[in-house]
N, C-alpha and C. Protein backbone atom coordinates (compact mmCIF):
# COMPACT_ATOMS: atom_id res chain seq x y z
N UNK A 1 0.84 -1.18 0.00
CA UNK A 1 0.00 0.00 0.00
C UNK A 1 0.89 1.25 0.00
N UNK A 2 1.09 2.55 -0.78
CA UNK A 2 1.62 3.21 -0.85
C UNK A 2 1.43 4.09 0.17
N UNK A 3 2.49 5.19 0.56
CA UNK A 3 2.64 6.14 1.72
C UNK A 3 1.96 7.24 0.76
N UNK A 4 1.28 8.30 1.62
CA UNK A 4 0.75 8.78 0.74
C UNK A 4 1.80 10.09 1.79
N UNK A 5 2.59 11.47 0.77
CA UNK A 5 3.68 12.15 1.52
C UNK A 5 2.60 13.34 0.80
N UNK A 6 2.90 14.61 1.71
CA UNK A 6 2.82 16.10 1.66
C UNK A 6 3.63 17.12 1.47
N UNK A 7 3.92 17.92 1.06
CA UNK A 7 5.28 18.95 1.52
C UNK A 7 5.27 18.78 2.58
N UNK A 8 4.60 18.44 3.86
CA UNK A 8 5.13 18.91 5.53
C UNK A 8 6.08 17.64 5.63
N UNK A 9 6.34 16.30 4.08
CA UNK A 9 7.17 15.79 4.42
C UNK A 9 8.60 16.08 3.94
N UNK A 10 8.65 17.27 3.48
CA UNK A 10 10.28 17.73 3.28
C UNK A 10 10.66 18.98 4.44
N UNK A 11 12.08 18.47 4.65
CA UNK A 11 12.56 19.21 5.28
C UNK A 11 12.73 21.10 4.51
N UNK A 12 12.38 22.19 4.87
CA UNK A 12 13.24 23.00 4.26
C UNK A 12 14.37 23.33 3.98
N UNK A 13 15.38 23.38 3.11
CA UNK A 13 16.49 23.62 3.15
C UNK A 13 17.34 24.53 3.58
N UNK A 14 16.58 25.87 3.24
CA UNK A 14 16.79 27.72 3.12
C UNK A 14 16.94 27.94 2.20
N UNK A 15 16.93 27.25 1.43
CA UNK A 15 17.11 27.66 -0.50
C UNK A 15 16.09 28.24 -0.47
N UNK A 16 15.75 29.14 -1.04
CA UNK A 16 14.51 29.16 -1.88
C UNK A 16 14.20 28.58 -2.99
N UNK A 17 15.25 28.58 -4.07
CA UNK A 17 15.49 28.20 -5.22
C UNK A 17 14.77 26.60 -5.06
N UNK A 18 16.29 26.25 -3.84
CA UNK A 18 15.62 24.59 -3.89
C UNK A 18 14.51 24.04 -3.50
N UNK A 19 14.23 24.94 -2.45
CA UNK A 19 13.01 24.21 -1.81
C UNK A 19 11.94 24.61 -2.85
N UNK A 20 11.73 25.45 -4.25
CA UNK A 20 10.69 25.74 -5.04
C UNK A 20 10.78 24.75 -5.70
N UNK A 21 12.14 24.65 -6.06
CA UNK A 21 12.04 22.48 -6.79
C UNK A 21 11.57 21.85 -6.33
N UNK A 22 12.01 21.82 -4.95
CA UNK A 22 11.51 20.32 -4.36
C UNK A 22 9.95 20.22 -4.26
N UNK A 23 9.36 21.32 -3.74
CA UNK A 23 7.91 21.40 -3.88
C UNK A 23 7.16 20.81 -4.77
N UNK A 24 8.05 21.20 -6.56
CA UNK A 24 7.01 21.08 -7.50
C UNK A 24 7.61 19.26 -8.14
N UNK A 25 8.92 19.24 -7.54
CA UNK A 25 8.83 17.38 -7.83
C UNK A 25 7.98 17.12 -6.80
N UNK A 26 7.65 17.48 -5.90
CA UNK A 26 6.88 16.60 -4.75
C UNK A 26 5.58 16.97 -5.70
N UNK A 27 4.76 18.17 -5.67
CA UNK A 27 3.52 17.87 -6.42
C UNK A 27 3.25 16.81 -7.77
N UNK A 28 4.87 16.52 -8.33
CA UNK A 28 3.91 15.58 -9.61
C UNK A 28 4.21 14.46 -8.74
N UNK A 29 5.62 13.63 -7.94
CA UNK A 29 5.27 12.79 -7.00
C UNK A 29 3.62 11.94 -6.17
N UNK A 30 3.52 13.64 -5.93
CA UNK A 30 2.28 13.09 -4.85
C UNK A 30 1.18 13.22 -5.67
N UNK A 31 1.12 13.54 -7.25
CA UNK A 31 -0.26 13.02 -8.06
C UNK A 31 -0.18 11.51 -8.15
N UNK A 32 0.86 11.31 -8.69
CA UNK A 32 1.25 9.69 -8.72
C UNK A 32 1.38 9.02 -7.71
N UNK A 33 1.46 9.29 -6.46
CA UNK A 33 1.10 8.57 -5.57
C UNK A 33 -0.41 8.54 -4.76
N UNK A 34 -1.04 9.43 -5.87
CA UNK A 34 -2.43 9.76 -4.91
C UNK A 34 -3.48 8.78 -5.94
N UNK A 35 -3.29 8.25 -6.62
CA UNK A 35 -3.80 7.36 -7.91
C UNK A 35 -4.28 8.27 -8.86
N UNK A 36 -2.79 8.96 -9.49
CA UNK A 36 -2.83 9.37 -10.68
C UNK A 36 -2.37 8.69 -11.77
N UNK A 37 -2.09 8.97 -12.71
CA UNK A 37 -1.81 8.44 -14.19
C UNK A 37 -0.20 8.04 -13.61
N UNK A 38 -0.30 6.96 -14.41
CA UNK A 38 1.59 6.77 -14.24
C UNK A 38 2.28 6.73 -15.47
N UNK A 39 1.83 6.94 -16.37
CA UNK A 39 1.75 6.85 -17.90
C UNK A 39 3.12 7.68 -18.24
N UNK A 40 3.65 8.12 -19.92
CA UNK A 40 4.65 8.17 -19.66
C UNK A 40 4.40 9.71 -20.06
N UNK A 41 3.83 10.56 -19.67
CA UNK A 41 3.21 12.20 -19.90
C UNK A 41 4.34 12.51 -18.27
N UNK A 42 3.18 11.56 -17.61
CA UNK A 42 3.87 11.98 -15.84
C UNK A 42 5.25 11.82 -15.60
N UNK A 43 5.76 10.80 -16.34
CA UNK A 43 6.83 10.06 -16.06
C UNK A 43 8.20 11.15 -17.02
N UNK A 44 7.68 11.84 -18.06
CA UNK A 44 8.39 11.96 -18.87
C UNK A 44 8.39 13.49 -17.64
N UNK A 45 7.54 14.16 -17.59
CA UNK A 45 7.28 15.73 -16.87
C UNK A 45 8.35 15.17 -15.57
N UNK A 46 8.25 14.52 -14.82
CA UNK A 46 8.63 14.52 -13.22
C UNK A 46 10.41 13.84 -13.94
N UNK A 47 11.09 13.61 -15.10
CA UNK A 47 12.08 13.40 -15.00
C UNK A 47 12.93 14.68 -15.92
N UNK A 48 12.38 15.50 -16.68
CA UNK A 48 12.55 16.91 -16.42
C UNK A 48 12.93 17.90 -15.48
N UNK A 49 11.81 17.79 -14.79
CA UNK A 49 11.95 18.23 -13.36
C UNK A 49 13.31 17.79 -12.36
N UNK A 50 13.34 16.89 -12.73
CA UNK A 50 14.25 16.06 -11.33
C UNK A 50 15.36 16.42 -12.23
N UNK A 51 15.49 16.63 -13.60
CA UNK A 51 17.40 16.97 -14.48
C UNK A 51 17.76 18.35 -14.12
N UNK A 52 16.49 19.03 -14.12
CA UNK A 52 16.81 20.25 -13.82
C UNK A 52 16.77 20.88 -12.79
N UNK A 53 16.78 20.03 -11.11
CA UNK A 53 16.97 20.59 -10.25
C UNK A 53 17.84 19.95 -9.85
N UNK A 54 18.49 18.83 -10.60
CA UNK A 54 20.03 18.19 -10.03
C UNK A 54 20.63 19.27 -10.74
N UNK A 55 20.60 19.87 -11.77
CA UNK A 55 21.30 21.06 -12.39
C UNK A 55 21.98 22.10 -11.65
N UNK A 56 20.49 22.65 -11.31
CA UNK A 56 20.79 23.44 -10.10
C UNK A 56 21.57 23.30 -8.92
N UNK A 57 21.02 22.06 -8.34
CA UNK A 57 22.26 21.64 -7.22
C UNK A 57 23.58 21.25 -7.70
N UNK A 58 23.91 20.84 -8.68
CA UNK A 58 25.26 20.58 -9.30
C UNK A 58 26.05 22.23 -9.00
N UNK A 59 25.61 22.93 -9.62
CA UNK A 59 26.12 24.64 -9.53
C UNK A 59 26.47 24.84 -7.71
N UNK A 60 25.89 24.44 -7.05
CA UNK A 60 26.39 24.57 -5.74
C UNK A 60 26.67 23.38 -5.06
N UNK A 61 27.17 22.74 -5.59
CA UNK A 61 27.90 21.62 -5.73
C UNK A 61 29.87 21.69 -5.00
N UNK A 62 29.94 22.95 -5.38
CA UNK A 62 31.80 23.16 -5.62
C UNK A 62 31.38 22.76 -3.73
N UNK A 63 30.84 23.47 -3.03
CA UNK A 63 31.42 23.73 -1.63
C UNK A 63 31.38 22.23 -0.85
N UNK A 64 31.65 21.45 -1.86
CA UNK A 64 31.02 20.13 -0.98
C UNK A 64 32.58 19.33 -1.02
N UNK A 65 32.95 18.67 0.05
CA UNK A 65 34.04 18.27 -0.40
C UNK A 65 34.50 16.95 -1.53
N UNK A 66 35.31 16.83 -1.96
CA UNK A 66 34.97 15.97 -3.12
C UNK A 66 34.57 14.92 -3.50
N UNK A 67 34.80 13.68 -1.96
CA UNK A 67 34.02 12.55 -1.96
C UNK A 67 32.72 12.79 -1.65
N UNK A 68 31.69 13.93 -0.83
CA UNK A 68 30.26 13.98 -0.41
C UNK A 68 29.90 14.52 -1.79
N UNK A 69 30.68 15.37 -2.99
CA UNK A 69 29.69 15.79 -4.26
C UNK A 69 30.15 14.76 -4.67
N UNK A 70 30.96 14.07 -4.88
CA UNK A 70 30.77 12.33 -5.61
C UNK A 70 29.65 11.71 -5.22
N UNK A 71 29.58 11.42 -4.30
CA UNK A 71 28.22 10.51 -3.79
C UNK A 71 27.00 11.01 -3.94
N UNK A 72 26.69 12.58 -3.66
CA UNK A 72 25.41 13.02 -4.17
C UNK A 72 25.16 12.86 -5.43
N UNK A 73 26.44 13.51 -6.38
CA UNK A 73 25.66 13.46 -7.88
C UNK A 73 25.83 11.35 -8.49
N UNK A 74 26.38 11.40 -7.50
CA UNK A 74 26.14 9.69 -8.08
C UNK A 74 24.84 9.02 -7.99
N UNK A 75 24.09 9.49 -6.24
CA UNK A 75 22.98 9.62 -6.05
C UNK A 75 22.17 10.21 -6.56
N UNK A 76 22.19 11.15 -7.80
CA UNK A 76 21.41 12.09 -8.67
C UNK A 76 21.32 11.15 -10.39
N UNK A 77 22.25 10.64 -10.35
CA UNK A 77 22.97 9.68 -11.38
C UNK A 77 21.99 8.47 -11.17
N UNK A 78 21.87 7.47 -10.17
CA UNK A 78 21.41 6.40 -10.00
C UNK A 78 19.52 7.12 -10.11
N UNK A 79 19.34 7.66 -8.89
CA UNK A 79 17.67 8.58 -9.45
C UNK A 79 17.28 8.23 -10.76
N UNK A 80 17.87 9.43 -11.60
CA UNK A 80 17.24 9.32 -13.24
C UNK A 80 17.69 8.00 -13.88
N UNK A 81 18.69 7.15 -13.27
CA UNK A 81 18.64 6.17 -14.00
C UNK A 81 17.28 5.54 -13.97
N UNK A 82 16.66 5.22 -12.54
CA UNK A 82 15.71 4.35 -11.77
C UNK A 82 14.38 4.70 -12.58
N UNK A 83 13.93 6.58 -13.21
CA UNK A 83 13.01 7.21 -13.51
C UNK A 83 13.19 6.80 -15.10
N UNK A 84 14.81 6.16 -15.77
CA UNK A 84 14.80 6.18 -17.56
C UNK A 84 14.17 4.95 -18.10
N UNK A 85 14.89 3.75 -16.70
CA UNK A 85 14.09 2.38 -16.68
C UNK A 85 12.62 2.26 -17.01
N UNK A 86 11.99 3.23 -15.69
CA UNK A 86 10.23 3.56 -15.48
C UNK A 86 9.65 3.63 -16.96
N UNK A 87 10.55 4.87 -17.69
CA UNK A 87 10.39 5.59 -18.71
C UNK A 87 9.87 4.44 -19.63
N UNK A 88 11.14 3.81 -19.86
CA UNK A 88 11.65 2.76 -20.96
C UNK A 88 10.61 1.45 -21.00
N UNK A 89 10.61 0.94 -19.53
CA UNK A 89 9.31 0.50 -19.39
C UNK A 89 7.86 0.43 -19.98
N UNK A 90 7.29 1.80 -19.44
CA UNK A 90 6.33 2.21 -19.95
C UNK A 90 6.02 2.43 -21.76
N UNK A 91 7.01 2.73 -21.74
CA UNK A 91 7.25 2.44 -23.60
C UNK A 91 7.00 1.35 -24.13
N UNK A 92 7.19 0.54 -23.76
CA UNK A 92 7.32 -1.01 -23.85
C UNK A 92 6.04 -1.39 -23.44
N UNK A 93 4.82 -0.47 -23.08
CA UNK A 93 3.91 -1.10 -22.22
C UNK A 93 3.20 -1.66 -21.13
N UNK A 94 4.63 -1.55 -20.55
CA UNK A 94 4.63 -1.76 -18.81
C UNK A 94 4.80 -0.26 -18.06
N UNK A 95 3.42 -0.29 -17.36
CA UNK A 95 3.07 1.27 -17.00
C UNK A 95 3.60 0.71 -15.38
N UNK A 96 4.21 1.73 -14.75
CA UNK A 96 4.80 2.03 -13.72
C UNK A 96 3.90 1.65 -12.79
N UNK A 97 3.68 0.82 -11.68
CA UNK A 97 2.81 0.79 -10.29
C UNK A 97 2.70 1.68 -9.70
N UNK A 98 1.95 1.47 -8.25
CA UNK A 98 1.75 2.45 -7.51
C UNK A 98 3.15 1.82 -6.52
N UNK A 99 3.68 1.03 -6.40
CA UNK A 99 5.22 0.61 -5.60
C UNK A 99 6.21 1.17 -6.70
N UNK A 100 6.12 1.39 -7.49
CA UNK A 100 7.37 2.13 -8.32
C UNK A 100 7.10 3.84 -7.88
N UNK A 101 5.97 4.12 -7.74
CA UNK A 101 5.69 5.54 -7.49
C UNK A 101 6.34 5.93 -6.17
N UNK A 102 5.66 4.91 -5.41
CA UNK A 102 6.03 5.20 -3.73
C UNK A 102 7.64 5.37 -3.58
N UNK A 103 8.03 4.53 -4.09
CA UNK A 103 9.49 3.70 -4.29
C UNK A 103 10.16 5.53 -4.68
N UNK A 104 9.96 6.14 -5.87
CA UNK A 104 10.25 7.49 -6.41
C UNK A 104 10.12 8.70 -5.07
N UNK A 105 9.06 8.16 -4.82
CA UNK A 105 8.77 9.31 -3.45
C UNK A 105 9.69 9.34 -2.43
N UNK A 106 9.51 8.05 -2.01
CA UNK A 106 10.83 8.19 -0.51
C UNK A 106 12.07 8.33 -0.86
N UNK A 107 12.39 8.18 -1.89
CA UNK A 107 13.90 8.14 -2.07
C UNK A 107 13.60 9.72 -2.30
N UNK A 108 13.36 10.45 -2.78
CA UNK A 108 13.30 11.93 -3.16
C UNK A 108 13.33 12.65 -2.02
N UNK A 109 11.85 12.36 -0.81
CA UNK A 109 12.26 12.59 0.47
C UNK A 109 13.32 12.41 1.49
N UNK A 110 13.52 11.47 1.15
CA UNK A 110 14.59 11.06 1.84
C UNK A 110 16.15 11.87 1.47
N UNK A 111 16.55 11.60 0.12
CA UNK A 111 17.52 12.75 -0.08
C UNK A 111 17.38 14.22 -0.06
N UNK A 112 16.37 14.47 -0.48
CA UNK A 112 15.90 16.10 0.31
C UNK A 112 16.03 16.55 1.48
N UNK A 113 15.99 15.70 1.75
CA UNK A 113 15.69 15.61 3.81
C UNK A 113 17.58 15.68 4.58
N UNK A 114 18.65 15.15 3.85
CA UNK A 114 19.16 14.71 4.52
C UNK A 114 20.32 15.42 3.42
N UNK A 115 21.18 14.95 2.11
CA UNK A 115 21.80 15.26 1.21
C UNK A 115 21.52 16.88 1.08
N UNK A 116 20.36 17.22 0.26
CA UNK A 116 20.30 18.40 -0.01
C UNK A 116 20.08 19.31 1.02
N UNK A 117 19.64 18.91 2.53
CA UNK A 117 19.81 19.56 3.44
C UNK A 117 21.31 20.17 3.73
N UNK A 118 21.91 18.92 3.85
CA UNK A 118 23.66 19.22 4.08
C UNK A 118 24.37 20.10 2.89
N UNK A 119 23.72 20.27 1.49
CA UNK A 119 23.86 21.01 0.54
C UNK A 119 24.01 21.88 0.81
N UNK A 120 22.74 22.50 1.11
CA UNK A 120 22.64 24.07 1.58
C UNK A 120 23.42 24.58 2.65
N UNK A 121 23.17 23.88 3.42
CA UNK A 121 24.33 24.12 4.84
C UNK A 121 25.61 24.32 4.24
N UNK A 122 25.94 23.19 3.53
CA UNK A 122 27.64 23.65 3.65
C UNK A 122 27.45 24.72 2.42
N UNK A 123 26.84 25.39 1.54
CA UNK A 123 26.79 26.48 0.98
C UNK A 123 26.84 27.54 1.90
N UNK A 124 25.68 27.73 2.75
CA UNK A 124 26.01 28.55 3.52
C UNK A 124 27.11 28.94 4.75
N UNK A 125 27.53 28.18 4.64
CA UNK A 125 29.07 27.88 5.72
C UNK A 125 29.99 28.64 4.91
N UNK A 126 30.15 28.37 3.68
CA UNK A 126 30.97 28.67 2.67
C UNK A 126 30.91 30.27 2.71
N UNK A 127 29.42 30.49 2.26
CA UNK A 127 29.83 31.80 2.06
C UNK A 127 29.95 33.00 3.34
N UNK A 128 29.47 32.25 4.34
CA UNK A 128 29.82 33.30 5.61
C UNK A 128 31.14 33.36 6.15
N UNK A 129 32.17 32.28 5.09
CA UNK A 129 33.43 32.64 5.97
C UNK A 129 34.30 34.09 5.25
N UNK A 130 34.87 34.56 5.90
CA UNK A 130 35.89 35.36 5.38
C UNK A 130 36.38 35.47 4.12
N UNK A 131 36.22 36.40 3.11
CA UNK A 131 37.38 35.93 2.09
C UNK A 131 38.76 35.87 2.56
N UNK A 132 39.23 35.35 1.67
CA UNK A 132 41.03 35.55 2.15
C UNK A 132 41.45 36.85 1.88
N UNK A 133 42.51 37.35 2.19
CA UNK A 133 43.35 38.51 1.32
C UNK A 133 44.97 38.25 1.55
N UNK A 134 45.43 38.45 0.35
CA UNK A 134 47.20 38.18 0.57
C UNK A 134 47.68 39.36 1.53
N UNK A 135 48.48 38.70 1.89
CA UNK A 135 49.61 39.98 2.88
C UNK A 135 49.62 41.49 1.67
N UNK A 136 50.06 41.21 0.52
CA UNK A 136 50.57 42.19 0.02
C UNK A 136 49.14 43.28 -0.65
N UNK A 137 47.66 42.36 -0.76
CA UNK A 137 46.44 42.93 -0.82
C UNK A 137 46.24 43.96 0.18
N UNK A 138 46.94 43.25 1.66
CA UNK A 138 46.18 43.79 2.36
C UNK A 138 47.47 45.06 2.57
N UNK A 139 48.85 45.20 2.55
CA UNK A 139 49.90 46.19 2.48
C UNK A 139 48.88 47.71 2.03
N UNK A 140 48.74 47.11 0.53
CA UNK A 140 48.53 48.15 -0.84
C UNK A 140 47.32 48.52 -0.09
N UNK A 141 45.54 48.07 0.58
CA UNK A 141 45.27 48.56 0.87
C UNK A 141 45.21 50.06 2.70
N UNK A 142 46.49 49.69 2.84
CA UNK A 142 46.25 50.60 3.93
C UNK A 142 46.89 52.13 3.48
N UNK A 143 46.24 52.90 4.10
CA UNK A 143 47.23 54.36 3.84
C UNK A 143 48.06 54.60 4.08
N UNK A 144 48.56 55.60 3.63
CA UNK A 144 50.21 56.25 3.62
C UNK A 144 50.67 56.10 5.17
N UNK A 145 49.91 56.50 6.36
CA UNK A 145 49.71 56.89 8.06
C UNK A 145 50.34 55.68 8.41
N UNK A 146 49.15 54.45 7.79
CA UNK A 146 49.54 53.21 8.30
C UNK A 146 50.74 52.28 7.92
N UNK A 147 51.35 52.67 6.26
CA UNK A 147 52.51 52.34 5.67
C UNK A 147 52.63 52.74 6.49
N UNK A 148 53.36 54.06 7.14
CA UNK A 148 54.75 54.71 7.98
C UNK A 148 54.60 53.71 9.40
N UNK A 149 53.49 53.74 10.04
CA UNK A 149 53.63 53.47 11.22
C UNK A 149 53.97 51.69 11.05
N UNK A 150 53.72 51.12 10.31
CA UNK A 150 54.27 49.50 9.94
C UNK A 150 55.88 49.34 9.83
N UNK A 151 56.43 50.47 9.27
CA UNK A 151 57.85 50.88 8.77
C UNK A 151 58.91 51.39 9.93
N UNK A 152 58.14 51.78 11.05
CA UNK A 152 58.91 52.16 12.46
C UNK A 152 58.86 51.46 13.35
């Protein structure tokens, strides 16, 4: 029997950006899990959706260190594979269940919840630290007052 999920089942991230994705994969999600069409209209729309908000997260991607953005976009990688199968499937005639739907859902929640949470975070970590500045950036910017008094 399928879980039937809401937005109150994603975590927010603080994205805005992301969390407006995640919303609108969760709305074609939760048609298909509410006994909507599984056909390949839905299937083809909700794997659109899901390329182009791994897109997005790819772009903020850099602040991650290099084995955790390996594993996410591998985890973004395996996803659309799971949704090309569905696809390919359904082409073939074999229309997607309501356990292939559910199956789409939790895994989406679930990495939303937990991956793209830690996304955002370490984005925002990133950008609240300090920039750097070289010694000699920081020389050139002080004034003449402060040259002299460095020099005595």
């Amino acid at each position: 029997m399928p879980h039937h999920r809401t937005a109150d089942s994603l975590i927010p991230t603080g994205s805005g950006v992301i969390d407006a994705e995640h919303g609108a994969i969760l709305d074609l999600l939760s048609a298909m899990n509410a006994g909507g069409p599984l056909g390949l209209a839905e299937l083809t729309a909700l794997r659109h959706e899901v390329a182009e908000h791994f897109a997005t997260e790819a772009a903020e991607m850099a602040v991650l260190a290099a084995d955790r953005r390996d594993r996410h976009e591998q985890a973004h990688r395996n996803y659309l594979a799971i949704i090309d199968a569905l696809l390919d499937a359904a082409t073939r005639g074999d229309p997607p269940t309501g356990d292939d739907a559910n199956r789409l859902m939790l895994w989406f929640i679930v990495h939303s919840n937990t991956a793209d949470t830690e996304l955002v975070e370490a984005a925002r970590r990133a950008g609240d630290e300090p920039p750097m500045i070289s010694m000699d950036d920081w020389l050139d910017s002080l004034d003449e007052a402060d040259q002299d008094a460095l020099r005595s």
